[in-house]
N, C-alpha and C. Protein backbone atom coordinates (compact mmCIF):
# COMPACT_ATOMS: atom_id res chain seq x y z
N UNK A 1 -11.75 1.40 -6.14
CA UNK A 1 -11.38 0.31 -5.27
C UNK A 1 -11.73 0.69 -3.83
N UNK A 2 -11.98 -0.07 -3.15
CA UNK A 2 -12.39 -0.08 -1.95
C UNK A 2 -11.57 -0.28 -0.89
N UNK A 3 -11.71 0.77 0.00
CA UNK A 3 -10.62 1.25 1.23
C UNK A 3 -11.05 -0.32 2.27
N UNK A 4 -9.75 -0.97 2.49
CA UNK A 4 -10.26 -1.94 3.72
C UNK A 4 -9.23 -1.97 4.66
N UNK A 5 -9.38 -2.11 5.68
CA UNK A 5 -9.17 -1.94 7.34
C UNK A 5 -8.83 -2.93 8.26
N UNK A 6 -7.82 -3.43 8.04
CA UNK A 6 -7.31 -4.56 8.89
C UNK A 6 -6.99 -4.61 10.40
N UNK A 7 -7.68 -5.34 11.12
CA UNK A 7 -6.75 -4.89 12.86
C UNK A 7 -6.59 -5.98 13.22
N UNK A 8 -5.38 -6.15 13.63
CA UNK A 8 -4.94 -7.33 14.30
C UNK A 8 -5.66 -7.73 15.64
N UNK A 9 -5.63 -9.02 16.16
CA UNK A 9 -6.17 -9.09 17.21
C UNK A 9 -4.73 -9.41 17.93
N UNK A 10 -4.41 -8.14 18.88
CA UNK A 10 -3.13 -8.06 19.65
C UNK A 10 -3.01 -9.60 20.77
N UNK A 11 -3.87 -10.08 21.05
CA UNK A 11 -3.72 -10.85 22.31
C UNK A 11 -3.21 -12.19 21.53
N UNK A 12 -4.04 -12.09 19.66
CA UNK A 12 -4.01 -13.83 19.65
C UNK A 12 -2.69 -13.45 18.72
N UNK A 13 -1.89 -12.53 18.54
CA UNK A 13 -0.42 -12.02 17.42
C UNK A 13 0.09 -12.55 19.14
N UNK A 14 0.21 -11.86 20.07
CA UNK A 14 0.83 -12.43 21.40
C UNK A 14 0.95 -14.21 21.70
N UNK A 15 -0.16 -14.37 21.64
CA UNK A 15 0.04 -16.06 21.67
C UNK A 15 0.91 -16.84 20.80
N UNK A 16 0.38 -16.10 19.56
CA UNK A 16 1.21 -17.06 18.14
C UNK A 16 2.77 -16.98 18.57
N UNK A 17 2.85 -15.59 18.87
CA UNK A 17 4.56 -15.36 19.20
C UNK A 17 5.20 -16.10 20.35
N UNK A 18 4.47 -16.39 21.00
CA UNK A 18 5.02 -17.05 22.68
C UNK A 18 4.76 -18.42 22.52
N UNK A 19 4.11 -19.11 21.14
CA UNK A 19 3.51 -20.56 20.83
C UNK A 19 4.96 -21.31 21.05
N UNK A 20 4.42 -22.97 21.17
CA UNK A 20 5.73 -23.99 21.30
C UNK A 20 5.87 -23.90 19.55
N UNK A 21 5.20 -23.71 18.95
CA UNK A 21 5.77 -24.20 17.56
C UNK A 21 6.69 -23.38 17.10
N UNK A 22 6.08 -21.82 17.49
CA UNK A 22 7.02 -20.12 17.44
C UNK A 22 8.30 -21.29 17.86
N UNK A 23 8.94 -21.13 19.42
CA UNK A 23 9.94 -21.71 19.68
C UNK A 23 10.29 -23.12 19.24
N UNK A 24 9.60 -23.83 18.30
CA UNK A 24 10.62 -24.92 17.37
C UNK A 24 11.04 -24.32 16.42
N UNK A 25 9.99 -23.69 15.72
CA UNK A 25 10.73 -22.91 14.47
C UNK A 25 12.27 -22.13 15.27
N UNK A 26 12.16 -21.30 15.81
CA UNK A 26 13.18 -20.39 16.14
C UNK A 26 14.47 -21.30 16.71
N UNK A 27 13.99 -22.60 17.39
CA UNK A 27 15.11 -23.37 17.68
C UNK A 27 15.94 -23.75 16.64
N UNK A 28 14.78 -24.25 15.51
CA UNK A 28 15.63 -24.86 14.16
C UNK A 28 16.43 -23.93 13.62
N UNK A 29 16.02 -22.73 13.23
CA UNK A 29 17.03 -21.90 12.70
C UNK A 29 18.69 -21.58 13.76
N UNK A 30 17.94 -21.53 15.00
CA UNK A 30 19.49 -21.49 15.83
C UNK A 30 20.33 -22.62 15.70
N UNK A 31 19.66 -23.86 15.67
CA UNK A 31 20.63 -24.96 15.71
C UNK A 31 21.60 -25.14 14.14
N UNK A 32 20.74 -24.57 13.23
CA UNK A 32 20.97 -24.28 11.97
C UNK A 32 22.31 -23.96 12.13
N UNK A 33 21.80 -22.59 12.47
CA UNK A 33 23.42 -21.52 12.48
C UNK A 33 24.58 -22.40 13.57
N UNK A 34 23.78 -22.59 14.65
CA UNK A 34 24.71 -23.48 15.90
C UNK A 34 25.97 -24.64 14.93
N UNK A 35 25.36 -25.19 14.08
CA UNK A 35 25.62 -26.09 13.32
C UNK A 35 26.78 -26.02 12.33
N UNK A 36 27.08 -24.64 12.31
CA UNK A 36 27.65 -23.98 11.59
C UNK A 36 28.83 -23.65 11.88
N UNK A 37 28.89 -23.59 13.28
CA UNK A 37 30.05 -22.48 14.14
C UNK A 37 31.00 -23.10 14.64
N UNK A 38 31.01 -24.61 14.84
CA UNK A 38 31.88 -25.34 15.31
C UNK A 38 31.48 -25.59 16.93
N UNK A 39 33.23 -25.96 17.20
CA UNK A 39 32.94 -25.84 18.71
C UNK A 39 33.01 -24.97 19.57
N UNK A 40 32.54 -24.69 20.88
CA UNK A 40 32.62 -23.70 21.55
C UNK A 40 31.60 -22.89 21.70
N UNK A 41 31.07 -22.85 20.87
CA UNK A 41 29.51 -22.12 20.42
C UNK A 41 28.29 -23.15 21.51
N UNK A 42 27.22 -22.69 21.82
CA UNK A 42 25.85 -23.21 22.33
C UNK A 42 25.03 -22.07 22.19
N UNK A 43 24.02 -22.80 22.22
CA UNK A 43 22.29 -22.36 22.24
C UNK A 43 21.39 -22.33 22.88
N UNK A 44 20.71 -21.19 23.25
CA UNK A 44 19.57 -21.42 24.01
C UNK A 44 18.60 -20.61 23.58
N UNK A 45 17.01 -21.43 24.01
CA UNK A 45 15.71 -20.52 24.02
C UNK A 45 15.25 -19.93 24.99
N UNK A 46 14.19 -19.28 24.98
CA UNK A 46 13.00 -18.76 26.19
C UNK A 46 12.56 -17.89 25.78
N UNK A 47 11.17 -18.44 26.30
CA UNK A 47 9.95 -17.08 25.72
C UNK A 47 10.02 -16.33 27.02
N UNK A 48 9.86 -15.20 26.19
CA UNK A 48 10.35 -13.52 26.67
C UNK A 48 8.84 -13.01 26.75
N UNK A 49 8.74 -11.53 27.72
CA UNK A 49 7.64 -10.90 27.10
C UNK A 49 6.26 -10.90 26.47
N UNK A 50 7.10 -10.80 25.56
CA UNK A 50 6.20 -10.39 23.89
C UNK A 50 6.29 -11.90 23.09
N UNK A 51 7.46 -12.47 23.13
CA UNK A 51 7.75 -13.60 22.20
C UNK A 51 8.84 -14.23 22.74
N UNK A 52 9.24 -15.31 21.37
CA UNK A 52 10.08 -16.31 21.55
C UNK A 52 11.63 -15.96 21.43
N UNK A 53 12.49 -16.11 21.75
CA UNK A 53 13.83 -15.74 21.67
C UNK A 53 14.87 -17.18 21.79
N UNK A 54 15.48 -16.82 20.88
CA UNK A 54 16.60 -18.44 20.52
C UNK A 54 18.02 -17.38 20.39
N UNK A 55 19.08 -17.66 21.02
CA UNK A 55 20.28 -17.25 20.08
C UNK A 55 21.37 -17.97 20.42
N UNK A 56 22.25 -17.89 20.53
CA UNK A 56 23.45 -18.64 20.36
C UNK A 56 24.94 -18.22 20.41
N UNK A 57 25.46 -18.46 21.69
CA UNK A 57 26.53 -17.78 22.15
C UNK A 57 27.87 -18.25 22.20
N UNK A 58 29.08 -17.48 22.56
CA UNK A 58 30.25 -18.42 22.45
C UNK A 58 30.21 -18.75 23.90
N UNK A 59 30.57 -20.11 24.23
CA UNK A 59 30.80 -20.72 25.57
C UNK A 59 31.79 -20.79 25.95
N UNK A 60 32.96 -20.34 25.06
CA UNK A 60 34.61 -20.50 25.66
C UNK A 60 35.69 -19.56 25.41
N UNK A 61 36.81 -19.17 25.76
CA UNK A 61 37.73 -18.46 25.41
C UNK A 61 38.01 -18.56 23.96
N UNK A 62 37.84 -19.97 23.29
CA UNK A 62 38.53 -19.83 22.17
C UNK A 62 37.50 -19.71 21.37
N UNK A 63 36.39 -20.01 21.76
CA UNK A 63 35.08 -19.47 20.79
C UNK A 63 35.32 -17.93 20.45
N UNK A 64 34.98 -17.51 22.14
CA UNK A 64 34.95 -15.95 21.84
C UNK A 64 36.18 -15.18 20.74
N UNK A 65 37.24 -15.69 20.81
CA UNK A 65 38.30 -15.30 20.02
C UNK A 65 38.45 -15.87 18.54
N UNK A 66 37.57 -16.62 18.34
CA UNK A 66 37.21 -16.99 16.72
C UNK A 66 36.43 -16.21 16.29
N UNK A 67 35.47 -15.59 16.63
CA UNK A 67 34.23 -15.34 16.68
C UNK A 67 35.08 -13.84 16.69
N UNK A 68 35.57 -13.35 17.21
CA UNK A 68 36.34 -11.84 16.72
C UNK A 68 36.99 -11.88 15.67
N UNK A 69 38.16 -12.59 15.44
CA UNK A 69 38.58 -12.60 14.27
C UNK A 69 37.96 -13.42 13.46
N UNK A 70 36.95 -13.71 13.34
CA UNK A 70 36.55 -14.46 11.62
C UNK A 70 34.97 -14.19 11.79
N UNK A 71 34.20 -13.67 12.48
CA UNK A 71 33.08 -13.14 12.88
C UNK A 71 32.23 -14.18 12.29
N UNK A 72 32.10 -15.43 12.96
CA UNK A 72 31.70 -16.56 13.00
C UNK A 72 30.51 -16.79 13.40
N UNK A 73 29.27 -16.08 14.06
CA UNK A 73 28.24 -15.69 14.54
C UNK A 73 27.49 -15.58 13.22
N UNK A 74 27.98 -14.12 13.34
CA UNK A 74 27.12 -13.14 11.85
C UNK A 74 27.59 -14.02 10.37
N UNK A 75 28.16 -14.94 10.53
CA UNK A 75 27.90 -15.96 9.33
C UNK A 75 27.42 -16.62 9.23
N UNK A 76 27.25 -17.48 10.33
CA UNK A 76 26.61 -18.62 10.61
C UNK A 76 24.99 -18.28 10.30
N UNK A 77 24.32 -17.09 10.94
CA UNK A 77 23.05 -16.72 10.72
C UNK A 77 22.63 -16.14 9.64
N UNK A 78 23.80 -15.64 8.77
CA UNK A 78 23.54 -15.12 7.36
C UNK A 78 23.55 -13.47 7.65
N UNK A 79 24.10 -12.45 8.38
CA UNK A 79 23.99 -11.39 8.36
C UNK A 79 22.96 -10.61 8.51
């Protein structure tokens, strides 16, 4: 069998990652989880760097304190 040699082309893996579609996909999955968490919770994007970044934070006292005791985050996104 024959040895073959793959190289990425770094600039156009950079684009794909920083693309608007990169950040719909990544939105959908946050709103996903967002969707999940109730109230108190919000979301935001922005391309970073290298790539796209979505996550989703608690916005309130009583978020943040659900979100400790019932770890409401890391469920919502599946662990």
């Amino acid at each position: 069998m024959a040895n073959i040699r793959i190289e990425l082309d770094r600039s156009g893996v950079r684009q794909l990652l920083q693309s608007a579609e990169m950040a719909a996909c990544c939105e959908e999955v946050a709103r996903g989880a967002l969707n999940k968490c109730g109230e108190g919770y919000e979301m935001d994007s922005m391309v970073g760097k290298t790539r796209v970044n979505a996550m989703i934070y608690t916005a309130t006292a009583e978020a943040a304190d659900d979100n400790l005791k019932h770890n409401t985050l890391a469920k919502a996104v599946g662990k």
